[in-house]
N, C-alpha and C. Protein backbone atom coordinates (compact mmCIF):
# COMPACT_ATOMS: atom_id res chain seq x y z
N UNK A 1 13.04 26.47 -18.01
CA UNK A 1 13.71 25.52 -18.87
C UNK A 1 14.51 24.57 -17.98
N UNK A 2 14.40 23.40 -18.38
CA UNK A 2 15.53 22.34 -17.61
C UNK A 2 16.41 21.52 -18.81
N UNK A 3 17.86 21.99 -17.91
CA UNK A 3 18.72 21.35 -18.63
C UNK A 3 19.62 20.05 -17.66
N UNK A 4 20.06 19.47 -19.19
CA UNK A 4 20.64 18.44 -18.45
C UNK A 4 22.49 18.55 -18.65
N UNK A 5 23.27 18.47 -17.98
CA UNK A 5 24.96 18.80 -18.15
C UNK A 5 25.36 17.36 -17.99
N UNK A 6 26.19 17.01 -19.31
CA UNK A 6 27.01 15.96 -19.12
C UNK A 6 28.63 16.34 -19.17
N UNK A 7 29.42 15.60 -18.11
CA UNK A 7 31.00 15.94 -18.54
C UNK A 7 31.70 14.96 -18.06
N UNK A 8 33.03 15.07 -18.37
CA UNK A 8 33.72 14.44 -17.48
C UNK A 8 35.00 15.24 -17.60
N UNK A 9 35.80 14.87 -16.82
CA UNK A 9 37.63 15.52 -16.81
C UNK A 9 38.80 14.83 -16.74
N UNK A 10 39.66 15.46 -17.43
CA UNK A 10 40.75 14.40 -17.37
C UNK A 10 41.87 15.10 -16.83
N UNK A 11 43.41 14.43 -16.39
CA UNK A 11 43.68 13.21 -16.87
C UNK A 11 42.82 12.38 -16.45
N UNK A 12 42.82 11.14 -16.90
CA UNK A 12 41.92 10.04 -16.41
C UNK A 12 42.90 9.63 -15.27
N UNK A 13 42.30 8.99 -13.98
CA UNK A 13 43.46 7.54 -13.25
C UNK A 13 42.26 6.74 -12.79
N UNK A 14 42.64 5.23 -13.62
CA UNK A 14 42.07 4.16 -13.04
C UNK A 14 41.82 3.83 -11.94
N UNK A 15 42.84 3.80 -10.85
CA UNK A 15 43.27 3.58 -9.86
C UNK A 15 42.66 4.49 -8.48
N UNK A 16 42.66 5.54 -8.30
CA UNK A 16 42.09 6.23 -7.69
C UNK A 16 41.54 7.80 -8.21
N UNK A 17 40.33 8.23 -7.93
CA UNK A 17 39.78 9.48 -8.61
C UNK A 17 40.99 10.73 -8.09
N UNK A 18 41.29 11.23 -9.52
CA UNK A 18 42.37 12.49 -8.84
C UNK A 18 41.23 13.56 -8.47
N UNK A 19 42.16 14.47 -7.58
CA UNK A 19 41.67 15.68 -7.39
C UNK A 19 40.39 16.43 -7.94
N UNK A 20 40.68 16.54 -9.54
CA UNK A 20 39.57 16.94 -10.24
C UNK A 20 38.39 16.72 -10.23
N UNK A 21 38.47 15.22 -10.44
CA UNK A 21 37.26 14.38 -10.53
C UNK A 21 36.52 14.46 -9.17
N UNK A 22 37.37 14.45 -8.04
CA UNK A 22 36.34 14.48 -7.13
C UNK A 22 36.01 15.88 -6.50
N UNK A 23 36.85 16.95 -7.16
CA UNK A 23 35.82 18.29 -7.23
C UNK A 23 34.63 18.69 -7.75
N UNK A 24 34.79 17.52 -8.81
CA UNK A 24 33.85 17.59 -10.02
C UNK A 24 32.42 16.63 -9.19
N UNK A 25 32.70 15.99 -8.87
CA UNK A 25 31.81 15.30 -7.93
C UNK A 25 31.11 15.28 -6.88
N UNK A 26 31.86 16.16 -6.08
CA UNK A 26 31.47 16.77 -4.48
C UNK A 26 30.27 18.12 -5.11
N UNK A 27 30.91 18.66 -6.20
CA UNK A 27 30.12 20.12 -6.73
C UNK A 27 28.76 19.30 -6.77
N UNK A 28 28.59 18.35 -7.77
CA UNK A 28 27.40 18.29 -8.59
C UNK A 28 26.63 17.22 -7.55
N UNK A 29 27.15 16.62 -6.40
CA UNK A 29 26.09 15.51 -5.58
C UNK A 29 26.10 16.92 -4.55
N UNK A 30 26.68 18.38 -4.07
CA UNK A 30 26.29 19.15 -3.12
C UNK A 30 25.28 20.29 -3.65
N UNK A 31 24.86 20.17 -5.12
CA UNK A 31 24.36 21.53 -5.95
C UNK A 31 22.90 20.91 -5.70
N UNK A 32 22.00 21.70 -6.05
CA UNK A 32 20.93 21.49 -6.12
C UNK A 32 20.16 20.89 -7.60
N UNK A 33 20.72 20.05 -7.68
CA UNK A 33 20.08 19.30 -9.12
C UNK A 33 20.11 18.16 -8.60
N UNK A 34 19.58 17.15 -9.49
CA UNK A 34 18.74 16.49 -9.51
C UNK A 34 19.51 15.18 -10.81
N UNK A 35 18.92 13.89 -10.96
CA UNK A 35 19.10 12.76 -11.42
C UNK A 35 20.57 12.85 -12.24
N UNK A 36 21.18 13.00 -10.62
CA UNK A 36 22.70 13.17 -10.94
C UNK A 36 23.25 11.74 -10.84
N UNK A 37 24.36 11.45 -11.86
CA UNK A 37 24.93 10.01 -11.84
C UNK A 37 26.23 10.36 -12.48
N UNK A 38 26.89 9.92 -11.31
CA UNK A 38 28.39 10.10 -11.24
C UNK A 38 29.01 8.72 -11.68
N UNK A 39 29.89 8.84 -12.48
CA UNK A 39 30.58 7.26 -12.55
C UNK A 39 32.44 7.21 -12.90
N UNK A 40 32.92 6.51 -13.42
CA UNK A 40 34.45 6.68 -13.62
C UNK A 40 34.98 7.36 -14.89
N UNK A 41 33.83 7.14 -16.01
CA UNK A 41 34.13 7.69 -17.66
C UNK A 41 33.35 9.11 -17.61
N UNK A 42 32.75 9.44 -16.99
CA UNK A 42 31.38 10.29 -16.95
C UNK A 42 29.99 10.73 -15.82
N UNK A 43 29.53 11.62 -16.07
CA UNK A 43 28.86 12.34 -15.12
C UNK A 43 28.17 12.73 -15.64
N UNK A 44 26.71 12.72 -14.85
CA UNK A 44 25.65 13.81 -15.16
C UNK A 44 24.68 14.64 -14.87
N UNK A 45 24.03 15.29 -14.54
CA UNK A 45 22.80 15.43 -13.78
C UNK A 45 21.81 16.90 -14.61
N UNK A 46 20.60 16.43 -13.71
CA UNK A 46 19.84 17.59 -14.85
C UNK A 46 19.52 18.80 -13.52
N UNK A 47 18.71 20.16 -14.29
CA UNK A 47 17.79 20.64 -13.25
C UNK A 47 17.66 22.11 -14.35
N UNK A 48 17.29 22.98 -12.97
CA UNK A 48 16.78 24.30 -13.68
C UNK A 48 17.84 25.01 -14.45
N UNK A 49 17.50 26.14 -15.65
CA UNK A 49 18.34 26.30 -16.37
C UNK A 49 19.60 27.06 -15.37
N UNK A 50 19.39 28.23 -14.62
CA UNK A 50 20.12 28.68 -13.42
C UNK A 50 21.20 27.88 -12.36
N UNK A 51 20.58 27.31 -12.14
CA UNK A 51 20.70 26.02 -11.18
C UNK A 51 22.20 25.35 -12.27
N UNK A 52 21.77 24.96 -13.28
CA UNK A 52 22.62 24.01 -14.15
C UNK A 52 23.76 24.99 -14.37
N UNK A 53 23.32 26.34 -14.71
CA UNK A 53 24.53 26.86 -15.41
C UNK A 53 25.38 27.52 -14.45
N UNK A 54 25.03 27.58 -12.89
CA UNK A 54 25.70 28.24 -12.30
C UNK A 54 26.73 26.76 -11.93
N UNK A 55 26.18 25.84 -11.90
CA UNK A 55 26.94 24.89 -11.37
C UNK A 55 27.75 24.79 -12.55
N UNK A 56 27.73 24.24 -13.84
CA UNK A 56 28.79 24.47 -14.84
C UNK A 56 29.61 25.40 -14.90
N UNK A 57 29.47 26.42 -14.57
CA UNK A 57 30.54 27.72 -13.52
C UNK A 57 31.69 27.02 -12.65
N UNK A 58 30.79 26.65 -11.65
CA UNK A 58 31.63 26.70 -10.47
C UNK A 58 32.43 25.07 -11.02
N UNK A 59 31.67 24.62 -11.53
CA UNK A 59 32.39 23.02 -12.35
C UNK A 59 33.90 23.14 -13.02
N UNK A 60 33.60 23.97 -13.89
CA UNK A 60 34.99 24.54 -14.45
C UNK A 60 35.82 24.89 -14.01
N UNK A 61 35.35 25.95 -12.81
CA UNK A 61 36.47 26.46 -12.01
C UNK A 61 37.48 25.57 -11.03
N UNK A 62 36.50 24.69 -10.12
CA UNK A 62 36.85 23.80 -9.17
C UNK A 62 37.82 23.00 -9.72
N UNK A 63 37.24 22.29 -11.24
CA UNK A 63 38.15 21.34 -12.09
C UNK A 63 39.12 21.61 -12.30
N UNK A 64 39.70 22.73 -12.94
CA UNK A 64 40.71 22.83 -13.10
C UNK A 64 41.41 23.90 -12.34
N UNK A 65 41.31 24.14 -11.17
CA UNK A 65 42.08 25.21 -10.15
C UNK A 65 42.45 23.42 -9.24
N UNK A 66 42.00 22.09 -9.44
CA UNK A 66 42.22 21.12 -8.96
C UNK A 66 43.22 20.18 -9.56
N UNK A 67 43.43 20.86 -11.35
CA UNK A 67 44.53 20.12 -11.88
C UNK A 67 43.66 19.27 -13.74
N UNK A 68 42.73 19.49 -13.29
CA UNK A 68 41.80 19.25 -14.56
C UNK A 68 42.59 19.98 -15.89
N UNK A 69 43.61 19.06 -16.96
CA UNK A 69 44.10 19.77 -18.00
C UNK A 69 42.78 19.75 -19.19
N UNK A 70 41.67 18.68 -18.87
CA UNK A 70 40.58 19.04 -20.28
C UNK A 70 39.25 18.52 -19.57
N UNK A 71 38.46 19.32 -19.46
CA UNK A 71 37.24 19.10 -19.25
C UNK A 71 36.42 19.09 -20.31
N UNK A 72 35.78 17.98 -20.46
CA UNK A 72 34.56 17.61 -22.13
C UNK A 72 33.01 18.02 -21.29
N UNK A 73 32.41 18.52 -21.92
CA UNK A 73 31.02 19.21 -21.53
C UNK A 73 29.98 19.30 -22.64
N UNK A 74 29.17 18.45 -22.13
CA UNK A 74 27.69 18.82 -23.05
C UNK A 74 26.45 19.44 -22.36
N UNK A 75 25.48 20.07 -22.87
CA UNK A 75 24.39 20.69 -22.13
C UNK A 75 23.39 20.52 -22.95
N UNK A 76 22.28 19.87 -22.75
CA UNK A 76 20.99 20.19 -23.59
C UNK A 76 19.41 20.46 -22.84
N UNK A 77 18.91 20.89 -23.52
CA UNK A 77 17.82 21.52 -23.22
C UNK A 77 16.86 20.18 -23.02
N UNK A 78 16.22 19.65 -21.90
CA UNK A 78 15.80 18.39 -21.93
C UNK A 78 14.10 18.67 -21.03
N UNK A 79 13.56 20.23 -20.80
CA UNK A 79 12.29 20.26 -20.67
C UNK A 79 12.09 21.27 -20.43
N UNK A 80 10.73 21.98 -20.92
CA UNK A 80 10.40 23.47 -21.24
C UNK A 80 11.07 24.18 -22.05
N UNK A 81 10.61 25.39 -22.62
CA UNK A 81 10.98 25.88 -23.51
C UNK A 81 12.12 26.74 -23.43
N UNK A 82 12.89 27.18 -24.62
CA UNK A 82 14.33 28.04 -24.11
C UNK A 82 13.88 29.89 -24.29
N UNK A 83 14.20 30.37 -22.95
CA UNK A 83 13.54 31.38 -22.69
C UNK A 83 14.20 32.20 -24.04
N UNK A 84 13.31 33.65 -24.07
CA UNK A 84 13.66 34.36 -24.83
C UNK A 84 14.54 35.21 -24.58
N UNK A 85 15.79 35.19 -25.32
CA UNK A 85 16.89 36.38 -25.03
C UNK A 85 16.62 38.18 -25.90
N UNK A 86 15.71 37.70 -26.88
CA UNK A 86 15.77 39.48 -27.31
C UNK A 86 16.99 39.56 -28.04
N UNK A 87 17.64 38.42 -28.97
CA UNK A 87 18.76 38.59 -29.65
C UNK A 87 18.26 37.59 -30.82
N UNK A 88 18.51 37.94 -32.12
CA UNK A 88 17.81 37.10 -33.33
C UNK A 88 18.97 36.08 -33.38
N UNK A 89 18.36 35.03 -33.35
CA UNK A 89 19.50 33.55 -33.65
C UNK A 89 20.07 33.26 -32.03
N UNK A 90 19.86 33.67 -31.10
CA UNK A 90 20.43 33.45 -29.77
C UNK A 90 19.60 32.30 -29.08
């Protein structure tokens, strides 16, 4: 399955990227994914389901052990099918 993770973190600063943001940034242009696009409102990049979710791990963590008070996060399933968990409705 390949997913794609969108986020971004706040506080916001116009002016120069705080801390967060560029934890949040260094993670996802050093991870192994793919049609990643970093910008000032938002971020994104896709890849394997593993791959994506370990980095949304370490995303969270980095962000806010950096000062990140709200991180916004989306994830969708954007090619192949979603494996089977062996749990009804999962």
């Amino acid at each position: 399955m390949r997913l794609r993770v969108e986020f971004t973190t706040e506080p916001f600063d116009l002016e120069e990227p705080p801390p967060h943001a560029v934890a949040a940034r260094d993670l996802v242009e050093s991870a192994d994914l793919d049609a990643v696009d970093v910008g000032p409102f938002g971020n994104s990049a896709e890849g394997g389901a593993e791959v994506v979710l370990d980095a949304v791990d370490e995303l969270l963590r980095r962000s806010l052990a950096s000062g990140a008070t709200r991180i916004s996060l989306q994830v969708s399933v954007v090619g192949g099918a979603p494996e089977e968990t062996g749990k009804a409705g999962a």
